[in-house]
Protein backbone atom coordinates (compact mmCIF):
# COMPACT_ATOMS: atom_id res chain seq x y z
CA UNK A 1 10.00 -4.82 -2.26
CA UNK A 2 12.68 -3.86 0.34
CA UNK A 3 11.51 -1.69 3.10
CA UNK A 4 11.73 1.15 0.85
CA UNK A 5 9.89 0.20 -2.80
CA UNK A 6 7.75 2.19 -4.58
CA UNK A 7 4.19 0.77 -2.80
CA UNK A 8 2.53 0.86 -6.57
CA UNK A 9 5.77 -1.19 -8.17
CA UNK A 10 4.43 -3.78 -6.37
CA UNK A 11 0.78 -3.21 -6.30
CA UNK A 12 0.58 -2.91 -10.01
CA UNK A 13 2.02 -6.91 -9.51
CA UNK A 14 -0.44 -7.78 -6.93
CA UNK A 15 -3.31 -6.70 -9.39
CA UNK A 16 -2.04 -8.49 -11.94
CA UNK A 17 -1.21 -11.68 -10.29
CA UNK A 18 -3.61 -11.90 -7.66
CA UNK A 19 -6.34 -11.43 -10.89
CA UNK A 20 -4.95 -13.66 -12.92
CA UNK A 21 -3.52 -16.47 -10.28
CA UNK A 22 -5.59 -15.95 -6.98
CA UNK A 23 -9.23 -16.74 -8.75
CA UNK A 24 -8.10 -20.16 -9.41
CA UNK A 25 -5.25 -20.94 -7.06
CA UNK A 26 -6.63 -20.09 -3.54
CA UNK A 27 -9.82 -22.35 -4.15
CA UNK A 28 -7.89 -25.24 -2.82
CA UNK A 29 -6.73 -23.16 0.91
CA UNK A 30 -9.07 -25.16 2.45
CA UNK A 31 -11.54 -24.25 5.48
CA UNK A 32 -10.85 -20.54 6.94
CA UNK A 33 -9.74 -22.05 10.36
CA UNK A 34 -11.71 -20.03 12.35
CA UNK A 35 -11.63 -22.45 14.83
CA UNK A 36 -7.60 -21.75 15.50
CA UNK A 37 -6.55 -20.21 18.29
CA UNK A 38 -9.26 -20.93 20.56
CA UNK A 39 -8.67 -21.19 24.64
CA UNK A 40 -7.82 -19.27 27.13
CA UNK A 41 -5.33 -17.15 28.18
CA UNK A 42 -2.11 -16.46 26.34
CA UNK A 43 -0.60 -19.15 24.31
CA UNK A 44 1.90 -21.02 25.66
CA UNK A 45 5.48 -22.02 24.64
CA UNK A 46 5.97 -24.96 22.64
CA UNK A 47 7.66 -27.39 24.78
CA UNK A 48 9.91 -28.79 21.92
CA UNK A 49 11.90 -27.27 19.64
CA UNK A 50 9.54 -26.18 16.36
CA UNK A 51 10.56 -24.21 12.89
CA UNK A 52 8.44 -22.21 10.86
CA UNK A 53 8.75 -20.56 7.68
CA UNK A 54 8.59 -16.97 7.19
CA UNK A 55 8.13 -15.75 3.43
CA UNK A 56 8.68 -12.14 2.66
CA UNK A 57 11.16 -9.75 0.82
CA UNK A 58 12.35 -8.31 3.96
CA UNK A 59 14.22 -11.48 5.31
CA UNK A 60 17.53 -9.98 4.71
CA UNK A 61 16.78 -6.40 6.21
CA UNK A 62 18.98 -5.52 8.94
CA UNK A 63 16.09 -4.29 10.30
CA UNK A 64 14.05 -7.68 10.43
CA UNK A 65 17.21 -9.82 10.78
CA UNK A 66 17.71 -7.91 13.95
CA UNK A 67 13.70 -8.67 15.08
CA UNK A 68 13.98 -12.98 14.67
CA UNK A 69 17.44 -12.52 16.58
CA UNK A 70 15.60 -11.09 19.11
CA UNK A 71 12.67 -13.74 18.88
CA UNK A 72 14.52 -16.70 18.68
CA UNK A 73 16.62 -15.86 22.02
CA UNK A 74 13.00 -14.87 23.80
CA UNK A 75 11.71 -18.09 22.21
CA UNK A 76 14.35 -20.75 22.00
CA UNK A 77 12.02 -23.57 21.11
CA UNK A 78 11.11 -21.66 18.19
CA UNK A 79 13.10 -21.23 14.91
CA UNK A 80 12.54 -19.14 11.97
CA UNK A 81 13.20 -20.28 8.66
CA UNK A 82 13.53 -17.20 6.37
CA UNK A 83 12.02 -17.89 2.71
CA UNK A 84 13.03 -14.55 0.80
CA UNK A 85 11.70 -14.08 -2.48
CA UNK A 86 11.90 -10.51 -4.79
CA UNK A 87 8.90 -8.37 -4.09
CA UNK A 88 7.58 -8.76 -7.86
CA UNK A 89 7.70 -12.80 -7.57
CA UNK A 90 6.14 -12.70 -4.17
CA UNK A 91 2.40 -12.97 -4.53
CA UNK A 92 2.38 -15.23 -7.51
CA UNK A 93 5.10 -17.80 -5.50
CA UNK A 94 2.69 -17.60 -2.54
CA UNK A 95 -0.40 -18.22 -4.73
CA UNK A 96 1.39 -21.59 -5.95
CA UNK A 97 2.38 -22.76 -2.38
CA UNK A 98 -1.32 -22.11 -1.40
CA UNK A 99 -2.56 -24.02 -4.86
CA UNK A 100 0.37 -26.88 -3.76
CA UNK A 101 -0.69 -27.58 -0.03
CA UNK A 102 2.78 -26.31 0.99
CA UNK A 103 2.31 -22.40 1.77
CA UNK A 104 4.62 -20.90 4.92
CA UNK A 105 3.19 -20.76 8.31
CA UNK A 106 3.52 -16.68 8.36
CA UNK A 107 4.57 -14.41 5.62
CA UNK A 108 4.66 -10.55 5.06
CA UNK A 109 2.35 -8.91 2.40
CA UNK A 110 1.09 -5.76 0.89
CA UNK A 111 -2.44 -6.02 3.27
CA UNK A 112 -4.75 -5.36 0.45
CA UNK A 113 -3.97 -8.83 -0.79
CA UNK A 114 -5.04 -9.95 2.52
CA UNK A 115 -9.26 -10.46 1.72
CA UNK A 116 -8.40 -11.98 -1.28
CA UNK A 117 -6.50 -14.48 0.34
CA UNK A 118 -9.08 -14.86 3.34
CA UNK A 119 -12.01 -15.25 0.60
CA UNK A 120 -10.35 -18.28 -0.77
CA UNK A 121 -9.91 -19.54 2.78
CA UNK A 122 -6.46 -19.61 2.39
CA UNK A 123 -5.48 -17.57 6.27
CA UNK A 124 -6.51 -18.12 9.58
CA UNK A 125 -8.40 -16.05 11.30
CA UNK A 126 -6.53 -14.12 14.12
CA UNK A 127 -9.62 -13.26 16.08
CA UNK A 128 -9.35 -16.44 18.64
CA UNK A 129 -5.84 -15.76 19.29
CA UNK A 130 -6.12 -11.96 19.23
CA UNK A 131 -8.89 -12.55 22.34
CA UNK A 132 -6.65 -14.06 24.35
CA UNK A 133 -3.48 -12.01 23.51
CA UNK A 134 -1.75 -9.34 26.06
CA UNK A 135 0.01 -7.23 23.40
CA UNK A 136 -2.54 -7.38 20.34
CA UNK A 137 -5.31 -5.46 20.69
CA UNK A 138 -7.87 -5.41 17.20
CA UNK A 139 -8.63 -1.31 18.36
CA UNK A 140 -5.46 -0.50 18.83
CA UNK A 141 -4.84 -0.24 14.86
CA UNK A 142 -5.55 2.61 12.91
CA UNK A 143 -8.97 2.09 11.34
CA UNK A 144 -7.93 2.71 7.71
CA UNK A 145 -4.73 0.30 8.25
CA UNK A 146 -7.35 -2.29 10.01
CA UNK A 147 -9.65 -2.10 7.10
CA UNK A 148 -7.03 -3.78 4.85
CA UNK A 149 -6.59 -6.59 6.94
CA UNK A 150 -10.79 -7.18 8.14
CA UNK A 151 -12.85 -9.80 6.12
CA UNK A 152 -16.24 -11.03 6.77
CA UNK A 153 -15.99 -8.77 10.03
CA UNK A 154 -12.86 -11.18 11.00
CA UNK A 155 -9.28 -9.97 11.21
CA UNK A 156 -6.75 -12.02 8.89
CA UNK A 157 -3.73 -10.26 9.18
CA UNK A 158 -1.75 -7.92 11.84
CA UNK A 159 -1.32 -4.45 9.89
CA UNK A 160 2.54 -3.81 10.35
CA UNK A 161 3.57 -0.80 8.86
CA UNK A 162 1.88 1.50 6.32
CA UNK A 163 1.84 5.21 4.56
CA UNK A 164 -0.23 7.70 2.90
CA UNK A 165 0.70 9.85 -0.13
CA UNK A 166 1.45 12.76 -0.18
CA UNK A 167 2.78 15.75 -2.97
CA UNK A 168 6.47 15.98 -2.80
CA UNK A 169 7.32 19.36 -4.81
CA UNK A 170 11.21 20.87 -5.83
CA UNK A 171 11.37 24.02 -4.21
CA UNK A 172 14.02 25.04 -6.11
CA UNK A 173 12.20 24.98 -9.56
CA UNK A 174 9.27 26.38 -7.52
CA UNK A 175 11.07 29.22 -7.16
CA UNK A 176 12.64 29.54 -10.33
CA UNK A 177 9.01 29.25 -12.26
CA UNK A 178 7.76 31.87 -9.41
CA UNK A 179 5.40 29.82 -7.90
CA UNK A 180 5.56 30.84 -3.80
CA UNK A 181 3.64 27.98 -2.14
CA UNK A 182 3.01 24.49 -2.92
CA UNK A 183 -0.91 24.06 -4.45
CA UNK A 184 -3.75 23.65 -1.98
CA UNK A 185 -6.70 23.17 -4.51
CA UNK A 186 -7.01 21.49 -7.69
CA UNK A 187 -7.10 25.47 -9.59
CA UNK A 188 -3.52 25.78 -8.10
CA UNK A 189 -2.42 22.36 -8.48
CA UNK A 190 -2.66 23.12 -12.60
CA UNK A 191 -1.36 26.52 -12.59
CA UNK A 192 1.30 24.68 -10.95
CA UNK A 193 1.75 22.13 -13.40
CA UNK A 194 1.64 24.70 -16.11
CA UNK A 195 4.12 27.29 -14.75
CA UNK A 196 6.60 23.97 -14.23
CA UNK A 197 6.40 22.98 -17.66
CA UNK A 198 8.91 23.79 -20.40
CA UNK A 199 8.88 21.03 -23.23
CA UNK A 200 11.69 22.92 -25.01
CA UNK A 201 13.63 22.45 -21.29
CA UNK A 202 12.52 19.09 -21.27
CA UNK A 203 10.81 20.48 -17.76
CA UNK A 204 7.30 19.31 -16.85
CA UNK A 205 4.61 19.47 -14.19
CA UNK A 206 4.39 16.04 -12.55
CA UNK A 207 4.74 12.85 -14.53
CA UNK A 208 2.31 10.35 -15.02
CA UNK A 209 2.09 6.63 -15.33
CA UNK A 210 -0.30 4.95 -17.40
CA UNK A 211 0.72 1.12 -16.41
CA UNK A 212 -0.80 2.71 -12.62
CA UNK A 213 -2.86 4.82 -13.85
CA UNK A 214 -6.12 4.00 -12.04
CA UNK A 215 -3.86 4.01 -8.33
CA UNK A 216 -2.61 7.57 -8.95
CA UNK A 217 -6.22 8.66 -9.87
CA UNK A 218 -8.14 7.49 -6.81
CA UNK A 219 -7.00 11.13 -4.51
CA UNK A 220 -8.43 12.92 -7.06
CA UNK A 221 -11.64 10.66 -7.17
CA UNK A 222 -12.24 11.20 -3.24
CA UNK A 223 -11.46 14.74 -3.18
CA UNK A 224 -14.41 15.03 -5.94
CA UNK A 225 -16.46 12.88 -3.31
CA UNK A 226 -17.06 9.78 -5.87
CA UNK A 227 -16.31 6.17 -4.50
CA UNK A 228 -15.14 3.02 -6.02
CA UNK A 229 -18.32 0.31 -5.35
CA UNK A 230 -20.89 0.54 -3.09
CA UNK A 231 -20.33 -0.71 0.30
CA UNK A 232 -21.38 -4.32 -0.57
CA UNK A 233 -19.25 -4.44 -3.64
CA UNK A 234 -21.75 -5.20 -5.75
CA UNK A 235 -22.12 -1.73 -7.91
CA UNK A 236 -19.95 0.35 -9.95
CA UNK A 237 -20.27 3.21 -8.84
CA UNK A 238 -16.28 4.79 -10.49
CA UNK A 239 -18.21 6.14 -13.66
CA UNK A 240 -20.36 8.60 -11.59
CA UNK A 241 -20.57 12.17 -12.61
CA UNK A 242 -17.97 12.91 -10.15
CA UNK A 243 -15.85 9.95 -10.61
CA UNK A 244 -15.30 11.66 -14.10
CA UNK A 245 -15.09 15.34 -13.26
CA UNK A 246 -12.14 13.76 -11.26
CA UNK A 247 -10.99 11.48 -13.97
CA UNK A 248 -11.18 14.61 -16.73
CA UNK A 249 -8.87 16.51 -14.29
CA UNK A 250 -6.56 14.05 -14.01
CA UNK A 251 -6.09 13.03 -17.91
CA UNK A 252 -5.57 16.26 -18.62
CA UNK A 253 -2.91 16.81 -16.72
CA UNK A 254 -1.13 14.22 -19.19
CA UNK A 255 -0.01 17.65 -20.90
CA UNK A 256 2.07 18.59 -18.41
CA UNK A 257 4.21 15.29 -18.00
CA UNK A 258 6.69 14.02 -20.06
CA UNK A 259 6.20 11.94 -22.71
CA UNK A 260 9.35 9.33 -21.85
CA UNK A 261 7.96 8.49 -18.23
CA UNK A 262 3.80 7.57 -19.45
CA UNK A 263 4.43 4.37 -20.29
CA UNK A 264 7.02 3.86 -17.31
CA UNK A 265 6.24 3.51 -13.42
CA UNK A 266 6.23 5.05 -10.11
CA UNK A 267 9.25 3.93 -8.80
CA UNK A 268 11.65 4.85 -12.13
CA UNK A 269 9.95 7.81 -11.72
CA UNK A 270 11.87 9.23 -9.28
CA UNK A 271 15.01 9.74 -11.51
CA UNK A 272 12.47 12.68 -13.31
CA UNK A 273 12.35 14.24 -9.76
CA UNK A 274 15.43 13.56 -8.97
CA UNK A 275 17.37 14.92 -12.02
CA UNK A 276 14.05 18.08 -12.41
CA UNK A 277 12.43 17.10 -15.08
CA UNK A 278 9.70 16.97 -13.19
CA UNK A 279 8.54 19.48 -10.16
CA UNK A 280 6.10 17.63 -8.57
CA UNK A 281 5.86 14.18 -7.46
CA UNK A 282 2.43 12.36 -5.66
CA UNK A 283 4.34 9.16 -3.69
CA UNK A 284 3.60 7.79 -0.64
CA UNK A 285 6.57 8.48 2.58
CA UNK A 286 8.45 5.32 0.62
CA UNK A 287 10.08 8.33 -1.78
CA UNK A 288 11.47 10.94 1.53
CA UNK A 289 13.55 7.27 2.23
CA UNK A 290 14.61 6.79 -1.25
CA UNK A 291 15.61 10.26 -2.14
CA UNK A 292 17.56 10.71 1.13
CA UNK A 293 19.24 7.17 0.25
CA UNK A 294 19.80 7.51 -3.32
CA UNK A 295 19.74 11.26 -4.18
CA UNK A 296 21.22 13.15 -1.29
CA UNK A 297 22.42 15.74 -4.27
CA UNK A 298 18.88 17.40 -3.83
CA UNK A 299 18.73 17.48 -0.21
CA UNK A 300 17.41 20.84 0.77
CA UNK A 301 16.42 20.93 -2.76
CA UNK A 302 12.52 19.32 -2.56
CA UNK A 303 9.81 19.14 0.69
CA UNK A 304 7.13 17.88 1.29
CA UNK A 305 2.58 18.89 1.34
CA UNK A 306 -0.50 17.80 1.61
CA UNK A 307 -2.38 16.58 -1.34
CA UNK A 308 -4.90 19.63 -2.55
CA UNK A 309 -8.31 19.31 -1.69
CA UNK A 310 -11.05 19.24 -4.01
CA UNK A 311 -14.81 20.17 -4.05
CA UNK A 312 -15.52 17.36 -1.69
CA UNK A 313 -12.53 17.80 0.77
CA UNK A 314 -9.21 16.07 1.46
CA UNK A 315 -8.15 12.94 0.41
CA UNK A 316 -5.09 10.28 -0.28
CA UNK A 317 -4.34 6.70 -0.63
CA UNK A 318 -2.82 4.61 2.17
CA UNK A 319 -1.08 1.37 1.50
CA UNK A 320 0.53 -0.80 3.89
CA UNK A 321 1.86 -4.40 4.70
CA UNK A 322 0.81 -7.40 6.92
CA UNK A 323 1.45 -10.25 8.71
CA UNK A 324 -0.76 -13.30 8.34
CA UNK A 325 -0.98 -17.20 9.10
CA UNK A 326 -1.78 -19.46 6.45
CA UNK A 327 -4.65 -21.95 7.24
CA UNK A 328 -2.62 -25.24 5.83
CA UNK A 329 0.33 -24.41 8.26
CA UNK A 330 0.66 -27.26 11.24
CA UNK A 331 2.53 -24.76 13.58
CA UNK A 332 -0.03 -22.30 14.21
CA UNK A 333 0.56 -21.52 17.87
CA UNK A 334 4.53 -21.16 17.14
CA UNK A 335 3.71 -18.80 13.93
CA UNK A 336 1.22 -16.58 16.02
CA UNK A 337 4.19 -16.71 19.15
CA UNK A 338 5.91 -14.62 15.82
CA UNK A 339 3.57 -11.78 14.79
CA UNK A 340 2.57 -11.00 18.04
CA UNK A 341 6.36 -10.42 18.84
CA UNK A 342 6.78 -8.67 15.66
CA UNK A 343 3.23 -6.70 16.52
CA UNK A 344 4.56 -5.50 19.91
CA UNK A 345 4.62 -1.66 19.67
CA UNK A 346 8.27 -1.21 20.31
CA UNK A 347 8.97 -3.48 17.39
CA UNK A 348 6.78 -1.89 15.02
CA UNK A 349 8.35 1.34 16.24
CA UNK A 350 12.02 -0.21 15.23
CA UNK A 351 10.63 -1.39 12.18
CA UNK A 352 9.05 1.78 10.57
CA UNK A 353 10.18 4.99 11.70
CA UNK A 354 13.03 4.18 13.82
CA UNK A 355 14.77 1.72 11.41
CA UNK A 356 17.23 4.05 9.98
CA UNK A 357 15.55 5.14 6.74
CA UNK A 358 12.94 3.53 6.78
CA UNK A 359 9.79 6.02 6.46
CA UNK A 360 7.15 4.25 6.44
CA UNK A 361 3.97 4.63 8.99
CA UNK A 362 3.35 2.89 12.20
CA UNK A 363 -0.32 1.33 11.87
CA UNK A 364 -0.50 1.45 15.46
CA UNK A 365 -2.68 4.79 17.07
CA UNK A 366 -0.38 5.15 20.02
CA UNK A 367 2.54 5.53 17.55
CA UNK A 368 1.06 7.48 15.20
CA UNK A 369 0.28 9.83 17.63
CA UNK A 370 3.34 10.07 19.38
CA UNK A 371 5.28 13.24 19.83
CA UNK A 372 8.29 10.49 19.26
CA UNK A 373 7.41 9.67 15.82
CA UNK A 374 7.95 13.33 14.62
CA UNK A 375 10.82 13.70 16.49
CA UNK A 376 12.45 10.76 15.30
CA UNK A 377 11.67 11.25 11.69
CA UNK A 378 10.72 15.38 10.84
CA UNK A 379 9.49 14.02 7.50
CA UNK A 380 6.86 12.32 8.24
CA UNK A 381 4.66 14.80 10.03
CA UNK A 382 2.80 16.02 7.09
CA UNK A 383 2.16 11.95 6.12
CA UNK A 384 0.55 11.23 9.52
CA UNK A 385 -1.45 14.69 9.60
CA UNK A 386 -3.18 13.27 6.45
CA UNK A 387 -3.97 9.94 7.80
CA UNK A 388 -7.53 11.47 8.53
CA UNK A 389 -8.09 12.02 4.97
CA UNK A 390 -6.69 8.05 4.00
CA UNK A 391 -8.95 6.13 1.57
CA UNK A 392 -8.08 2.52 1.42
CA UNK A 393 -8.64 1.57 -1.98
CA UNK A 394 -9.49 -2.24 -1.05
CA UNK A 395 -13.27 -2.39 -1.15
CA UNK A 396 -15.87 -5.68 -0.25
CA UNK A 397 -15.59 -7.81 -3.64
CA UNK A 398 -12.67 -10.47 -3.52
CA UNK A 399 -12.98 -9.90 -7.73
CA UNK A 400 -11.64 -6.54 -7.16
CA UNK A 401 -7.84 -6.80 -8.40
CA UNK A 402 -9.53 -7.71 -11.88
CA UNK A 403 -11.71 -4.96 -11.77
CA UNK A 404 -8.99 -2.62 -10.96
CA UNK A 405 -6.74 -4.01 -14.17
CA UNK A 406 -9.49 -2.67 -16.22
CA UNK A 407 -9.77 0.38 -14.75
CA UNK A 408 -6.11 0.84 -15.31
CA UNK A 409 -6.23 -0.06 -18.31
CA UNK A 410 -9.00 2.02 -19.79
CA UNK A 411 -7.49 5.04 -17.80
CA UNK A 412 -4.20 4.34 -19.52
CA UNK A 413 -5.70 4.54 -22.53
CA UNK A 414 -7.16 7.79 -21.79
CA UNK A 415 -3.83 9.12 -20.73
CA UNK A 416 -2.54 8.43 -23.92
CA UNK A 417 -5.90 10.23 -25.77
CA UNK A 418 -7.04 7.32 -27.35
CA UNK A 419 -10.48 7.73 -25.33
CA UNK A 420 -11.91 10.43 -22.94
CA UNK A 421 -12.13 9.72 -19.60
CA UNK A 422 -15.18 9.56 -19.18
CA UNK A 423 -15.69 6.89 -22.27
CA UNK A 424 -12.53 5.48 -19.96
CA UNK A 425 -14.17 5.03 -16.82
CA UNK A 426 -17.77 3.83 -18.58
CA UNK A 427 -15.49 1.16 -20.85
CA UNK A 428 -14.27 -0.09 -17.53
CA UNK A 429 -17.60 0.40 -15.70
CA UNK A 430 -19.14 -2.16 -18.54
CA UNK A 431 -16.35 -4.69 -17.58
CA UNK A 432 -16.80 -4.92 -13.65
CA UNK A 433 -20.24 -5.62 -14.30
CA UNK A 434 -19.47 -8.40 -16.01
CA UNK A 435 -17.27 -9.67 -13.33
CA UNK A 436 -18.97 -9.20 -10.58
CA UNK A 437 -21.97 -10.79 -11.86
């Protein structure tokens, strides 16, 4: 993804990938290196010059160009060696260096990758080298950002930026359909949907994306109060009587979106909000940087609210991306010399909501709570007000990309009516026991 991509264009990758790739690729990471790291006191320089390899697909950012400058003339005896690589190739061309013995010694990646690569033993564990660190601190992080990146009670990764979601709405076709606020409760939210939609207009509520279907579901499943698995990840617990009252809800509102866009995803969604077909749009802060890059036509045109709040309360998805250290690497110390630069607060600053459109969330508490961040970007005060109601939809079972593909695809199904939901959510129920036993 660049800095800006639709977080569930390359989730629905990550499930797919990590399921079908990580299960029997990772195996061969060998031990978790727990034992990396350890001594006292910050670590030191290396005394000769060293290079190590940084895989992501934000090498050629100005933004992160700018941050290895910077390293490499506070660390001369270190070089980076960008490996760039397309957001959609990343996880499965990561999966093969682990499965090949020849993975990089840091790369950047969605964090709710990051326990399925510390199950197969495939990162280091940060803790020795977060103990003895002056900038990293493991409470500094937001706790819902943190829980992406935790494993076994260890921390694998360095949470680096992040977002909820969010209900972007066009107040212009508000107004035309007579609709005076944005909808605070699910009631609203479908009177909403049904005042926006005119199939003879081609105009429609929200759209809907079966391919992601179970992502875009899971705000409506924690406002209901129902959870994914139970805290071990060893139930199912998403076919629950409120799991479907949520799921019901949220097929239904398949009637309201248009037909064209079901079978598309998240991120070509936007040209339905963008061009109002559609006058509602659940994205996470990703889409306030995209619209003000690609569609500045609508500016003044759309804003931004909370998600509604159902029987059980607020709730949204957060999503984010880390930095981790792969346990094969031979230049450990240099690598960790790297994130903890990159993890220094006014870098993270630079790299989320002061990088010019960038919009994406700080994980960091003393950012988040900053009068700066507000002031720097307007937009983004509604997306850090809701990080109290954040989810993360990672849960304790390294099987759980594969579980998700079934969920998404027995909710897509359901989308399309070729099931209910709740025959949807017990289809996929019956499958994730399998796996997990």
């Amino acid at each position: 993804m660049t800095h800006r991509l639709s977080r569930r264009s390359l989730a629905t990758v990550v499930a797919t990938t990590t399921a079908a790739l990580l299960l029997a690729a990772c195996s061969t990471g060998g031990d978790s290196s727990t034992d990396k790291g350890a001594g006292e006191g910050p670590v030191p320089e290396p005394t000769s010059p060293v290079t190590i390899s940084f895989a992501s697909w934000v090498g050629a950012e100005p933004d992160m160009k700018t941050l290895v400058d910077k390293f490499q003339k506070e660390h001369p005896n270190i070089k980076v060696e960008l490996q760039n690589v397309p957001a959609e190739e990343a996880n499965e061309k990561l999966t093969a260096q682990v499965a090949g013995g020849n993975p990089p010694d840091v790369a950047f990646i969605d964090a709710s990758t990051t326990a399925q690569f510390a199950s197969r033993k495939a990162l280091v564990n940060l803790d020795n080298y977060i103990s003895r660190s002056d900038v990293v601190k493991a409470d500094a992080y937001v706790p819902a950002f943190k829980t992406f990146v935790t494993y076994e009670n260890g921390m694998y990764g360095l949470p680096f930026d992040g977002e909820s979601t969010a209900l972007f709405y066009r107040t212009d076709l508000f107004q035309a359909a007579g609709i005076s606020a944005p909808p605070t409760t699910w009631p609203e939210y479908e009177d909403a949907a049904r005042k926006l939609t005119d199939p003879a207009k081609r105009t429609y509520g929200q759209p809907l994306f079966a391919p992601e279907a179970a992502y875009y579901w899971y705000p409506w499943l924690w406002q209901a109060g129902g959870k994914l698995l139970s805290e071990d990840g060893k139930s199912v617990l998403f076919n629950s009587p409120e799991a479907k009252t949520a799921a019901d809800f949220y097929v239904k509102l398949a009637q309201y979106a248009p037909k064209d866009y079901l079978n598309s995803n998240s991120y070509d969604g936007r040209q339905a909000f963008a061009n109002g077909q559609v006058g509602m749009y659940v994205a996470g802060s990703w889409f306030a940087g995209t619209l003000g890059d690609e569609f500045p036509q609508i500016d003044g045109k759309w804003s931004v609210a909370p998600l509604p709040k159902g029987s059980a309360g607020c709730g949204t998805t957060i999503a984010g991306d880390a930095l981790v250290l792969f346990s094969q690497g031979k230049k450990t110390d240099a690598a960790w010399k790297f994130i903890e630069f990159l993890s220094q607060p006014d870098n993270v600053a630079q790299w989320t909501y002061k990088s010019k459109a960038g919009t994406t969330l700080p994980p960091i508490n003393s950012l988040l709570e900053s009068p700066d961040l507000v002031a720097t970007k307007p937009i983004l005060k509604g997306f850090a007000e809701a990080m109290p109601c954040g989810v993360s939809q990672v849960v304790a079972n390294p099987d759980w990309p594969k579980i998700e593909e079934a969920l998404n695809e027995e909710l897509g199904k359901a989308i399309y009516g070729e099931q209910t939901a709740a025959q949807a959510l017990d289809n996929a129920a019956a499958e994730a026991e399998k796996i997990i036993r």
